[in-house]
N, C-alpha and C. Protein backbone atom coordinates (compact mmCIF):
# COMPACT_ATOMS: atom_id res chain seq x y z
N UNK A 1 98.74 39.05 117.14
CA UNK A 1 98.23 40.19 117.90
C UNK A 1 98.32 41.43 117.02
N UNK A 2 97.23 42.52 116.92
CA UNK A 2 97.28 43.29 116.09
C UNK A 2 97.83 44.73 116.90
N UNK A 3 98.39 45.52 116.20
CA UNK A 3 98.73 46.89 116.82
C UNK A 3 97.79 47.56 115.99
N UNK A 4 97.72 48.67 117.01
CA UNK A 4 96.70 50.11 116.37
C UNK A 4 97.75 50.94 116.70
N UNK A 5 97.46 52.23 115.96
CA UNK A 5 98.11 53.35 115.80
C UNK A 5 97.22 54.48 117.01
N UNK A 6 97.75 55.06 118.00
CA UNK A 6 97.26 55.70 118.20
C UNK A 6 96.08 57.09 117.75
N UNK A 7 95.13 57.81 117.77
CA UNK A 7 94.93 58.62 117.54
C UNK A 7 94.64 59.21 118.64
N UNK A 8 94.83 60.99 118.38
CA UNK A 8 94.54 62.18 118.73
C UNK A 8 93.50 63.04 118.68
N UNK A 9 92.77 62.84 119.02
CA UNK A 9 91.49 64.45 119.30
C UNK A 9 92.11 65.34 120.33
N UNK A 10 91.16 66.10 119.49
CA UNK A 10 91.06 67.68 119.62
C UNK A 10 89.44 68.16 120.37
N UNK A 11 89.75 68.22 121.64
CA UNK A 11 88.24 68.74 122.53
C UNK A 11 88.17 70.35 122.21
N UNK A 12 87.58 70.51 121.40
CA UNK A 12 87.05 71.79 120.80
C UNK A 12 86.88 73.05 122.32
N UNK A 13 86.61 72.12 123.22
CA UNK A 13 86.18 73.65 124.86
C UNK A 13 87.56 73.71 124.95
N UNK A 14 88.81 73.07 124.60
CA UNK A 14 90.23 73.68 125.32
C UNK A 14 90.41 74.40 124.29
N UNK A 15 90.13 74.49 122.83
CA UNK A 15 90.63 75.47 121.72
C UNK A 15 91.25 76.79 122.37
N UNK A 16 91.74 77.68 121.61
CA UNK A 16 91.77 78.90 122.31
C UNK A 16 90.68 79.60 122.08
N UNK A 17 90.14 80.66 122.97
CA UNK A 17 88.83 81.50 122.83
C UNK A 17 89.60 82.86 122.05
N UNK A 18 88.29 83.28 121.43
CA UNK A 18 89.27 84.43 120.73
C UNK A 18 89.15 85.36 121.88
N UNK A 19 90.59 86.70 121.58
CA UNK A 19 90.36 87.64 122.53
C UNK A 19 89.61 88.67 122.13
N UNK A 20 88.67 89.35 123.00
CA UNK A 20 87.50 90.33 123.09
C UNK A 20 88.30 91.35 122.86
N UNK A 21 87.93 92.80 122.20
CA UNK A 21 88.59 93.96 122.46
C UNK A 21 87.25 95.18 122.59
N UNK A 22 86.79 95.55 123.24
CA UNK A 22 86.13 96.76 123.48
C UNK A 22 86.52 98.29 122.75
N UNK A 23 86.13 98.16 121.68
CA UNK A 23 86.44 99.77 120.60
C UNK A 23 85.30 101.23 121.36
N UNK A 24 86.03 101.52 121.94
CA UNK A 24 85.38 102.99 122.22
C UNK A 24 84.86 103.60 121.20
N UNK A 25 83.48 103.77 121.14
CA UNK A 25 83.06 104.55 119.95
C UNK A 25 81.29 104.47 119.43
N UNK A 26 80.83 105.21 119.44
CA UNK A 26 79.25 105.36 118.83
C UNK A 26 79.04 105.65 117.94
N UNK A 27 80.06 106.04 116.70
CA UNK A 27 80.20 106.09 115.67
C UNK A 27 80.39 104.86 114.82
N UNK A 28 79.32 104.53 114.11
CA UNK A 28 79.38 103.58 113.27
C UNK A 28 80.45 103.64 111.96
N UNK A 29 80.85 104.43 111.29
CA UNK A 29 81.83 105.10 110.37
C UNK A 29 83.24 104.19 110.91
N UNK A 30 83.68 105.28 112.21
CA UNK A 30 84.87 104.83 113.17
C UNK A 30 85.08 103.37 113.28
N UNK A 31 83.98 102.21 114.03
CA UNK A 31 83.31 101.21 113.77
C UNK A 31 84.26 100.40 112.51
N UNK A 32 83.27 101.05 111.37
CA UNK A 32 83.58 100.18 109.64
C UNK A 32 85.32 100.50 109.29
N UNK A 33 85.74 101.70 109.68
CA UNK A 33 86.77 102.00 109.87
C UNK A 33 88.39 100.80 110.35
N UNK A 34 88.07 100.80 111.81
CA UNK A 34 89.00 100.27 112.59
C UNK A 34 88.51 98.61 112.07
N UNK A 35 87.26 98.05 111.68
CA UNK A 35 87.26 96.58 111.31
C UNK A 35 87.91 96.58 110.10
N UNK A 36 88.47 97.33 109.39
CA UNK A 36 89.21 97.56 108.27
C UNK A 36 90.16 97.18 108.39
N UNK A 37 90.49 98.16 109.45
CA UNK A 37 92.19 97.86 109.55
C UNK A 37 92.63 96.34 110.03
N UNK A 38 91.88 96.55 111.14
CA UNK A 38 92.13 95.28 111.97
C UNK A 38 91.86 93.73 111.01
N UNK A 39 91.05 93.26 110.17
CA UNK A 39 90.89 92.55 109.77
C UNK A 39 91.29 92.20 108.27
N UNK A 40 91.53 93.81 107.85
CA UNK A 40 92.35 93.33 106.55
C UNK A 40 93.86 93.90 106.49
N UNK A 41 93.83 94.42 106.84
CA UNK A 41 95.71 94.69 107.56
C UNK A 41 96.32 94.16 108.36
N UNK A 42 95.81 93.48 108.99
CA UNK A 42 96.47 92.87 110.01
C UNK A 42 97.19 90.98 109.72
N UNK A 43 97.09 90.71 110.92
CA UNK A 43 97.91 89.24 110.62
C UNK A 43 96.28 88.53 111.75
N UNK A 44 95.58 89.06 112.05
CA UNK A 44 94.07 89.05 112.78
C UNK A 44 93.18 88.99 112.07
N UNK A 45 92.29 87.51 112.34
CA UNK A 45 90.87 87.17 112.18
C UNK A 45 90.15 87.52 112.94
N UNK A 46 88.75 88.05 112.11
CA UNK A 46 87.64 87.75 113.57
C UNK A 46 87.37 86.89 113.61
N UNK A 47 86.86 87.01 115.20
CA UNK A 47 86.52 85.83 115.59
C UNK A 47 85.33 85.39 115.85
N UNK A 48 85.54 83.66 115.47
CA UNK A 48 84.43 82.66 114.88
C UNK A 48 84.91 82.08 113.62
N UNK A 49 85.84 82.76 113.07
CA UNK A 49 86.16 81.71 111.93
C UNK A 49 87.34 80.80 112.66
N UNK A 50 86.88 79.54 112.51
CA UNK A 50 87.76 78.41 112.88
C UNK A 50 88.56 77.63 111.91
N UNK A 51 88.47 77.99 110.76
CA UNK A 51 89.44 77.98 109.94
C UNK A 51 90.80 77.90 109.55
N UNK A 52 91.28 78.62 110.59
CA UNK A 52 91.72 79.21 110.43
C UNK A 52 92.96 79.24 111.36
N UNK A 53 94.13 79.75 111.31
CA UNK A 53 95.19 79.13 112.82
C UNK A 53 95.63 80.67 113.27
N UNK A 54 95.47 81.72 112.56
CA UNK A 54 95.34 83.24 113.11
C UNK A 54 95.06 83.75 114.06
N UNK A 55 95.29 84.70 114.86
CA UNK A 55 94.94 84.86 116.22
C UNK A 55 93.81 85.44 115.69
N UNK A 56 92.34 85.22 116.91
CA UNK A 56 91.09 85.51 116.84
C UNK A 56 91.03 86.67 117.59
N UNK A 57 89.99 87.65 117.20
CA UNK A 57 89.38 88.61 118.13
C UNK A 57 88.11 89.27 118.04
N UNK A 58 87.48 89.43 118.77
CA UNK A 58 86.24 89.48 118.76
C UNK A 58 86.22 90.97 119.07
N UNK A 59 85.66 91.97 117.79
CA UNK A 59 85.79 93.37 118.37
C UNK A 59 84.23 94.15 118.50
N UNK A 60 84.07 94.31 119.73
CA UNK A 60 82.34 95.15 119.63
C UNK A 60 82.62 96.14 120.19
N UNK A 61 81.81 97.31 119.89
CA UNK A 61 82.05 98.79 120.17
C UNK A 61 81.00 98.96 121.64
N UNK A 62 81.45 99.93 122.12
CA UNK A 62 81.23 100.27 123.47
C UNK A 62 81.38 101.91 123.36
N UNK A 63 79.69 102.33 123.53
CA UNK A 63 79.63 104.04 123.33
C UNK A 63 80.12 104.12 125.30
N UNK A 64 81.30 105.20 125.66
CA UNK A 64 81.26 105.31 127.00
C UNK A 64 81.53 106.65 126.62
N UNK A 65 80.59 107.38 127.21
CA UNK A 65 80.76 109.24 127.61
C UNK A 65 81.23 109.49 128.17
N UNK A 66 81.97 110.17 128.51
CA UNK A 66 82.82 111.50 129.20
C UNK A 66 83.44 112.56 129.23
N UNK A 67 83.82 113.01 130.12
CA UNK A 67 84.56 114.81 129.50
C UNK A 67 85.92 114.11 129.24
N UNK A 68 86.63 114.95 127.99
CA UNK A 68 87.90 114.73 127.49
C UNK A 68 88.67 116.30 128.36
N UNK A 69 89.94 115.56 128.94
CA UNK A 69 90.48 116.69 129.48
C UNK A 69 91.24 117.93 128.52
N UNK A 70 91.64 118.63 128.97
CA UNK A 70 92.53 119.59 127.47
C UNK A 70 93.84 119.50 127.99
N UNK A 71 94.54 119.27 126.58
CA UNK A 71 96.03 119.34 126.29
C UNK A 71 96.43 118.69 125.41
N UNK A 72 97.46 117.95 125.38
CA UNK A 72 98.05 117.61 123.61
C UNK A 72 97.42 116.22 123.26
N UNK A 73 97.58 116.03 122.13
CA UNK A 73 96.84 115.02 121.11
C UNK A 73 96.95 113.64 122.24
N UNK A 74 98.55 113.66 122.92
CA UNK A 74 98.69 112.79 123.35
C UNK A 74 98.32 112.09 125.22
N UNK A 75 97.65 113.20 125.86
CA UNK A 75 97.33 113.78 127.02
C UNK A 75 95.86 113.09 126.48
N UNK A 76 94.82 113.46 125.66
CA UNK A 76 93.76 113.35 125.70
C UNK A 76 93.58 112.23 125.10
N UNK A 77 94.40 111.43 124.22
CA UNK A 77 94.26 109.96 124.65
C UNK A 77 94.70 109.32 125.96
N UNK A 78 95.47 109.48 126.20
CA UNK A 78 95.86 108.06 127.54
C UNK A 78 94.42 108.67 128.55
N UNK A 79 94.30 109.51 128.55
CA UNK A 79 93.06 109.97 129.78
C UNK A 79 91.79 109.49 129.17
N UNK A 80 91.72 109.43 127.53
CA UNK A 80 90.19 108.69 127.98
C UNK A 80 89.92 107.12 127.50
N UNK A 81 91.07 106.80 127.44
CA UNK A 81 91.39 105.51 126.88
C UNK A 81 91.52 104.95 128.45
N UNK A 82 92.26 105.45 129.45
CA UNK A 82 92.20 105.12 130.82
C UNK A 82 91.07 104.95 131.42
N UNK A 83 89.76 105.84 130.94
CA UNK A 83 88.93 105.94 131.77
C UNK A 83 87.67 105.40 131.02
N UNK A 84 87.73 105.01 130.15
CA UNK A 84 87.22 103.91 129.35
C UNK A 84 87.53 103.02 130.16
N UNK A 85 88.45 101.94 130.08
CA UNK A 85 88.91 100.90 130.38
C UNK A 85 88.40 100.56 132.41
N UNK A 86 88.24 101.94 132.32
CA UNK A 86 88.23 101.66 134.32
C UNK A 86 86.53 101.11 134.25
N UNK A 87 85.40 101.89 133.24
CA UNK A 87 84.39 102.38 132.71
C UNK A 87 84.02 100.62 132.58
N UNK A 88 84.65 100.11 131.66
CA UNK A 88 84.25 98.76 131.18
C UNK A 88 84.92 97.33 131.95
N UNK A 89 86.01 97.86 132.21
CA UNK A 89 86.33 96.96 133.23
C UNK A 89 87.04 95.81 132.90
N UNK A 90 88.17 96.16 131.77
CA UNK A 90 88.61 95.05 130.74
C UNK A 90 89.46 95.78 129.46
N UNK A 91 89.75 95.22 128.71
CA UNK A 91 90.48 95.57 127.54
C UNK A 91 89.93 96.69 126.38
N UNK A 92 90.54 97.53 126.33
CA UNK A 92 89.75 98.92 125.42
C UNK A 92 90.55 99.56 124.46
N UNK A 93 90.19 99.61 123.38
CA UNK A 93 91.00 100.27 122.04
C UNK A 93 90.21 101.40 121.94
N UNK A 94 90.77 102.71 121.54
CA UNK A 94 90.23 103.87 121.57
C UNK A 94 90.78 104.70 120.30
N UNK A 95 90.32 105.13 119.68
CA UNK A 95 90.68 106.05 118.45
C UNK A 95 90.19 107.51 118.52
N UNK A 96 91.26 108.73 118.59
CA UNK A 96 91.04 110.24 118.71
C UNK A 96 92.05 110.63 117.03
N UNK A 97 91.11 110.97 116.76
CA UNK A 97 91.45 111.88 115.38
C UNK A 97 91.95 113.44 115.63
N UNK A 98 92.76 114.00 115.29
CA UNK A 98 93.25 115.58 115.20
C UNK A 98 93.47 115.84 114.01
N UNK A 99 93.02 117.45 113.82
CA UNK A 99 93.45 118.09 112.53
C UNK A 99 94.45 119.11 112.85
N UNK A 100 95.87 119.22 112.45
CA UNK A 100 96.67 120.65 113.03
C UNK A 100 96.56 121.36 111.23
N UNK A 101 96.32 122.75 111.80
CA UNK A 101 97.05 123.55 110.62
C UNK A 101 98.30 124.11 111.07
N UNK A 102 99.06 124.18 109.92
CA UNK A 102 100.30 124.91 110.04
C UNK A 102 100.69 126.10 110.13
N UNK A 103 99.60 127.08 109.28
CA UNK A 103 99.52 128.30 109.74
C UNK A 103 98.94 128.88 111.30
N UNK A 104 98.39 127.77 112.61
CA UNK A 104 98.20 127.81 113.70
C UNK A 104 99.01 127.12 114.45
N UNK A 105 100.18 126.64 114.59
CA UNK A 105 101.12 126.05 115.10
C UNK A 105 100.37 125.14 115.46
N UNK A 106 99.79 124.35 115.20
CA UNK A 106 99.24 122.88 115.04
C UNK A 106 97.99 122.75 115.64
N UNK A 107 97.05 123.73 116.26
CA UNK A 107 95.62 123.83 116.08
C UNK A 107 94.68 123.77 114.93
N UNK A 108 93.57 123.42 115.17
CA UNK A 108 92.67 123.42 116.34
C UNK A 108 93.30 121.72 116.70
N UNK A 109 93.90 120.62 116.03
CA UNK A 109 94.84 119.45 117.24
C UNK A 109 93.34 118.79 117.42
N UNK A 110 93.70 118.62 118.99
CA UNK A 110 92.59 117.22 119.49
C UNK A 110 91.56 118.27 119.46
N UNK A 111 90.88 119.64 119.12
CA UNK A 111 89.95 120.20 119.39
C UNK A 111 88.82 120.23 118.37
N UNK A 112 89.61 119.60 116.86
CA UNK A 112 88.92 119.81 116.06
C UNK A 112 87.30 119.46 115.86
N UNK A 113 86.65 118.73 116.72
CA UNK A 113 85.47 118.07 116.45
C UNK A 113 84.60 119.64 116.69
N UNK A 114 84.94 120.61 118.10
CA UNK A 114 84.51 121.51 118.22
C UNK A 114 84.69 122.72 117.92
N UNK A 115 85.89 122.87 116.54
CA UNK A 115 85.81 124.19 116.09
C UNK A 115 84.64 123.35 114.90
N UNK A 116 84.73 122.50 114.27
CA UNK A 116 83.61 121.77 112.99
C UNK A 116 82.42 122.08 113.97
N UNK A 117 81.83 121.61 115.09
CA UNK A 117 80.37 121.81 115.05
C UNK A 117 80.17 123.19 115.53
N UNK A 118 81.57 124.19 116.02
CA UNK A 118 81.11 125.79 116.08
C UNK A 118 81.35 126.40 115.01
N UNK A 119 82.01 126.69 113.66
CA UNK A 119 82.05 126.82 112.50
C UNK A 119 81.76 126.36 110.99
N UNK A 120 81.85 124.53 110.90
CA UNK A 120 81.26 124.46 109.59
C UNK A 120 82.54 124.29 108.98
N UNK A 121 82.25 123.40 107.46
CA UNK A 121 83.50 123.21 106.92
C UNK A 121 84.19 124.57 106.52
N UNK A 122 82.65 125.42 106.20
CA UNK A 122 83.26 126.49 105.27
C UNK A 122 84.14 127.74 106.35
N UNK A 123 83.54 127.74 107.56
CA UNK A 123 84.17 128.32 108.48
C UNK A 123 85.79 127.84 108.82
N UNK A 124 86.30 126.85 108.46
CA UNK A 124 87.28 125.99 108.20
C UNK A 124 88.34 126.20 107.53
N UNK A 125 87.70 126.77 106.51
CA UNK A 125 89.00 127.19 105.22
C UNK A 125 88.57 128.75 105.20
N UNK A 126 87.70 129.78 106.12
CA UNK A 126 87.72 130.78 106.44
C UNK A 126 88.91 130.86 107.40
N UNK A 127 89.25 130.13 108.47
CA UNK A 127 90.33 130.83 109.22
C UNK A 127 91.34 131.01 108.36
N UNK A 128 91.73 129.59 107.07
CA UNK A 128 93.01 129.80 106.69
C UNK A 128 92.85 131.36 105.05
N UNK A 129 91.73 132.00 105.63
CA UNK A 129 91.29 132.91 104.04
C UNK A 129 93.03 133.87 104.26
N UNK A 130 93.42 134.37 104.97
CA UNK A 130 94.42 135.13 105.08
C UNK A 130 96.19 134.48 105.05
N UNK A 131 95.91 133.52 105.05
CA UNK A 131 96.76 132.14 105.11
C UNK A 131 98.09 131.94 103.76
N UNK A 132 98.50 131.97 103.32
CA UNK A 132 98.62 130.94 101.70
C UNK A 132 99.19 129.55 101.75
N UNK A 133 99.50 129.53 102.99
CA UNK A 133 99.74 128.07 103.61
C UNK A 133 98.60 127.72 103.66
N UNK A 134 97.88 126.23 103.39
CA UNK A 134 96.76 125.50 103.77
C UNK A 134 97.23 124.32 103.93
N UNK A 135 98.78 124.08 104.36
CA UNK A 135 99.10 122.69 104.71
C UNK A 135 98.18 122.40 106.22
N UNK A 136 98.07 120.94 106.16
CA UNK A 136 97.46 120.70 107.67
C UNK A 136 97.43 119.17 107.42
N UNK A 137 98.05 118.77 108.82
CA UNK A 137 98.26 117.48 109.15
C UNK A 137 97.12 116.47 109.73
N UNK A 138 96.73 115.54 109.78
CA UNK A 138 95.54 114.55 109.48
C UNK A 138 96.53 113.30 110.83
N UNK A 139 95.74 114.24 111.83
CA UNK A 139 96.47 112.87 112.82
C UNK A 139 95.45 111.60 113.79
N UNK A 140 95.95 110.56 113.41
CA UNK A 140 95.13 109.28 114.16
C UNK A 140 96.13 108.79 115.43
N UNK A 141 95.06 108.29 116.55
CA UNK A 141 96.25 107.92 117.37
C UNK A 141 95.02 107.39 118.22
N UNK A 142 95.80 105.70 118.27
CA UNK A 142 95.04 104.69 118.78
C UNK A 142 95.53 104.54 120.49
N UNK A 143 94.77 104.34 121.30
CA UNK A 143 95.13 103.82 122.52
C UNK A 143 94.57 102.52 123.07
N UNK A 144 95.61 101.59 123.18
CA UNK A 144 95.28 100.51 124.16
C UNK A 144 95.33 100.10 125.67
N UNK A 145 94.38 99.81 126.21
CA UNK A 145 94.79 99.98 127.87
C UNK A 145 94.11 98.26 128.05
N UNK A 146 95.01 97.73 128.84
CA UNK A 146 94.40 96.30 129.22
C UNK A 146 93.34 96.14 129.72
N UNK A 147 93.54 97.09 131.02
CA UNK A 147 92.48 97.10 131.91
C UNK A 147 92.49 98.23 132.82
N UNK A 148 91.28 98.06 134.09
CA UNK A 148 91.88 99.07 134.79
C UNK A 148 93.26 99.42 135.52
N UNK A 149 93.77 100.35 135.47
CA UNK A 149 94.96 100.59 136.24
C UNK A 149 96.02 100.72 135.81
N UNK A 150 95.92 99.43 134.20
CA UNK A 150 96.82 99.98 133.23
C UNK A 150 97.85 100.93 132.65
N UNK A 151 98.88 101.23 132.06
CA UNK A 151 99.11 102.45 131.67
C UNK A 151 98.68 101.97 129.91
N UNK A 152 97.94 103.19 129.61
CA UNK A 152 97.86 103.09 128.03
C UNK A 152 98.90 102.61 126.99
N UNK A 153 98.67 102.19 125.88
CA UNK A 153 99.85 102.22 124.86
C UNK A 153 99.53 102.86 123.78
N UNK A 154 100.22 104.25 122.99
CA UNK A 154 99.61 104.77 122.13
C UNK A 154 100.74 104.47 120.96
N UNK A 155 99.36 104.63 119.46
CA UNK A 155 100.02 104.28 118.38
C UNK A 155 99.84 105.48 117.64
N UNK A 156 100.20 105.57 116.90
CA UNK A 156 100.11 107.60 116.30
C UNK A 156 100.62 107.35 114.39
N UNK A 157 99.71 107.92 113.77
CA UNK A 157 99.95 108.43 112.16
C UNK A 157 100.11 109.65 111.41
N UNK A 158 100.47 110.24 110.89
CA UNK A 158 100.07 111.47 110.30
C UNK A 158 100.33 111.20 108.66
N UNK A 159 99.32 112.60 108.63
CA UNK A 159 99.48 112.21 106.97
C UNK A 159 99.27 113.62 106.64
N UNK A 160 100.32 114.12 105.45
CA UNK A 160 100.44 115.69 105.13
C UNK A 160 99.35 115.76 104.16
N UNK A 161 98.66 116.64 104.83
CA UNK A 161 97.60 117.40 103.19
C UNK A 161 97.34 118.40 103.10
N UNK A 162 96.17 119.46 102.79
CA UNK A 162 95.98 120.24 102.89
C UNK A 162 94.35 120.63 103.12
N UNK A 163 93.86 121.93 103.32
CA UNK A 163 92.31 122.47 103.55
C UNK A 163 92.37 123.11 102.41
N UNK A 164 91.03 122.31 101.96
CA UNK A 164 90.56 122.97 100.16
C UNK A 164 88.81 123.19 100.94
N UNK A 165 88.42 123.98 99.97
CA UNK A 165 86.51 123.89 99.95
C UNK A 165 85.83 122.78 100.03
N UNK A 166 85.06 122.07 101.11
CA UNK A 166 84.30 121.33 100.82
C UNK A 166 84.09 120.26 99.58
N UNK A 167 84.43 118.90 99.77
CA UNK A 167 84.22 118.13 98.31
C UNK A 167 83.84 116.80 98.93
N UNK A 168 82.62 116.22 98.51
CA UNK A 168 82.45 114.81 98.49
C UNK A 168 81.19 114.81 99.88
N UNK A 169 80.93 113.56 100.45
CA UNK A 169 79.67 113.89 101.33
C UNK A 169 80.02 114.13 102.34
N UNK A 170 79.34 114.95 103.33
CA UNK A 170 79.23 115.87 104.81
C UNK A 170 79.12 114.80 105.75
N UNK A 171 78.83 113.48 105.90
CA UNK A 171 78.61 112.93 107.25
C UNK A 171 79.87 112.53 107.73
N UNK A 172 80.71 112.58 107.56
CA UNK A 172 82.12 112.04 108.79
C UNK A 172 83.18 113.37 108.69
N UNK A 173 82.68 114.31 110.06
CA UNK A 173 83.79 114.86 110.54
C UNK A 173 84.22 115.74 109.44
N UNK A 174 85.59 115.80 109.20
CA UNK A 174 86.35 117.48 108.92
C UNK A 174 86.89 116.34 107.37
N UNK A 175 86.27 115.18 106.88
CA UNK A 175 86.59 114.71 105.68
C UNK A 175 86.67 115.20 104.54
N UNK A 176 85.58 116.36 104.18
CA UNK A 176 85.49 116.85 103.32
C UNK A 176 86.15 118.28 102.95
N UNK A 177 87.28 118.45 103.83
CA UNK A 177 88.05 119.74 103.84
C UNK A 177 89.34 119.06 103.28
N UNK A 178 89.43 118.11 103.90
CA UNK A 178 91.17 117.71 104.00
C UNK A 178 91.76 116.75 103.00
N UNK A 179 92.31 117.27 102.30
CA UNK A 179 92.59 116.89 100.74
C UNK A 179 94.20 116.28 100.52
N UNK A 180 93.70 114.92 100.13
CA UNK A 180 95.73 114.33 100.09
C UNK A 180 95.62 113.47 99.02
N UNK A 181 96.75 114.05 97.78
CA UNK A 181 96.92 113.55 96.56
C UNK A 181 96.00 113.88 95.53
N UNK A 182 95.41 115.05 95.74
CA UNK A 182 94.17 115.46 94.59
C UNK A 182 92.54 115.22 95.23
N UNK A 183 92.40 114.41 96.55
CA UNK A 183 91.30 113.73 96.76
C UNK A 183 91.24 114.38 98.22
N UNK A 184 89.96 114.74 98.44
CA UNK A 184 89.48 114.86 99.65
C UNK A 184 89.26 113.57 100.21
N UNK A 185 89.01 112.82 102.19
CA UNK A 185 89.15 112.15 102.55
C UNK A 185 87.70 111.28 102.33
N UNK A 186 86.57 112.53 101.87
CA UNK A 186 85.30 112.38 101.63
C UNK A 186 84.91 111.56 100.39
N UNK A 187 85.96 111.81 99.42
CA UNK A 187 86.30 111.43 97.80
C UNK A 187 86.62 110.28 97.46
N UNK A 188 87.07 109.89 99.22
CA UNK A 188 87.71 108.46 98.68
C UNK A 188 87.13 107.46 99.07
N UNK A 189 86.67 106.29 99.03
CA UNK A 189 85.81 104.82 99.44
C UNK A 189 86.58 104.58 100.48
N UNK A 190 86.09 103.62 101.28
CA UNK A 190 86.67 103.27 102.83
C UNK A 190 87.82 102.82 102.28
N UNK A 191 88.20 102.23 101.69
CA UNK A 191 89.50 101.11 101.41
C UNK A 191 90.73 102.48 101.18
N UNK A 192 90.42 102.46 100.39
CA UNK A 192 91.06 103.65 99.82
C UNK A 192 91.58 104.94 101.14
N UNK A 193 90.54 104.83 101.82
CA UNK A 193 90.86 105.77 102.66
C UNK A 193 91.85 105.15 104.00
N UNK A 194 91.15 104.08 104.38
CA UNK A 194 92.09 103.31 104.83
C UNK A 194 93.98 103.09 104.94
N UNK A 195 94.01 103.25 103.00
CA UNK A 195 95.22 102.62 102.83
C UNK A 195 95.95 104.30 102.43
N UNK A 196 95.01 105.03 102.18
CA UNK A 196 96.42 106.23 102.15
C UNK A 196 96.16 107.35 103.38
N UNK A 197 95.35 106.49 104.53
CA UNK A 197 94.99 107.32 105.48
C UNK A 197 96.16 107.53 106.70
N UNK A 198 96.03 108.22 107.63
CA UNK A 198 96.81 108.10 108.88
C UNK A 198 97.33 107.02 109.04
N UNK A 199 96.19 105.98 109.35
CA UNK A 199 96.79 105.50 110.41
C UNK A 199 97.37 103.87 109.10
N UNK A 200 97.78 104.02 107.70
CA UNK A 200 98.81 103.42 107.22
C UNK A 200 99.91 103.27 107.95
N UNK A 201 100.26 104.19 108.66
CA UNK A 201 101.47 104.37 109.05
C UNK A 201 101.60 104.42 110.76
N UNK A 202 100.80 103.91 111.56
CA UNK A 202 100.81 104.04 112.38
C UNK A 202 101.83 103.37 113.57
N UNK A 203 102.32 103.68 114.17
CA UNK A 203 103.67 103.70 114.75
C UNK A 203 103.69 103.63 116.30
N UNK A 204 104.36 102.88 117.36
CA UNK A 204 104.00 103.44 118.80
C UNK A 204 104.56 104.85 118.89
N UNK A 205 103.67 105.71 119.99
CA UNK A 205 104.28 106.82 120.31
C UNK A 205 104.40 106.99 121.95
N UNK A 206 105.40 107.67 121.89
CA UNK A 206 106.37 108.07 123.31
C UNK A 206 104.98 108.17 124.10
């Protein structure tokens, strides 16, 4: 009488599915950005490679509008990272950038997108003309909310540099002011910017 050895399959529909994450954002930049991090910093594949025994995730961006309320860096994430998430109806990663100067006790902060489209870079390093401080901090701060009802989870970076004149190209934001290690943020290739950017260091915050 002969024995066989059992074998084992693997039904490919019980695999695990990768998990979805919804990136707040209409910015394609932000976009090339956060797949940066997430896929080459991380211990995270995207997902579809089966290859692979890494946790999967499948990240597509989701433009959702709304008014951002006012108050601190950390106020105006959980509120629109919350209201995202109510918005989509599921899991949402959200990224708010701030610029503080030091000679303004940490303004223009979460406001910066709208002193840049009411002033201009050069209007920029005009406030600090009376200044001789031009330190100014470069802050990222990610929010995750599961779903609706959620409470957010925020992750937060900073990175010390300073406001010089305009250097390198104009399409992303207050990049071309804010200068760390000799290099404006404009100066440097995504990778690069990536790895000596904010959110290197990004950390949970209170």
């Amino acid at each position: 009488m002969s024995s066989s050895t059992p074998t084992t399959t693997t039904d490919s529909s019980k695999a695990a599915r990768p998990t979805t994450l919804n990136f707040i954002t209409g910015n394609a930049n932000k976009l090339a950005e956060v797949r940066a991090i997430l896929f080459t910093e991380t211990n995270v594949v995207e997902g579809g490679d089966n290859s692979s025994n890494k946790p999967q995730l499948v990240l597509q961006s989701r433009d959702v509008p709304g008014h951002e309320i006012q108050g601190s860096i950390e106020e105006v994430a959980r509120d629109k990272c919350s209201r995202a998430a109510a918005v989509v109806g599921g899991p949402v990663l959200t990224e708010d950038t701030a610029l503080e100067f030091a000679a303004y006790n940490g303004l223009p902060g979460p406001y910066i997108k709208y002193f840049l489209q009411a002033v201009g870079h050069e209007g920029l390093n005009n406030m600090l003309a009376a200044y001789e401080d031009k330190t100014a901090f470069a802050v990222c701060t990610f929010a995750y909310c599961g779903g609706p009802g959620q409470d957010p989870i925020l992750f937060q970076g900073r990175t010390q540099g300073r406001i010089v004149p305009a250097r390198g190209p104009s399409n992303f934001g207050w990049d071309p002011v804010f200068e760390y290690e000799g290099k404006t943020y404009a100066e440097m290739d995504k990778a690069e910017k990536v790895r000596l950017g904010p959110q290197k260091i990004i950390r949970p915050s209170a």
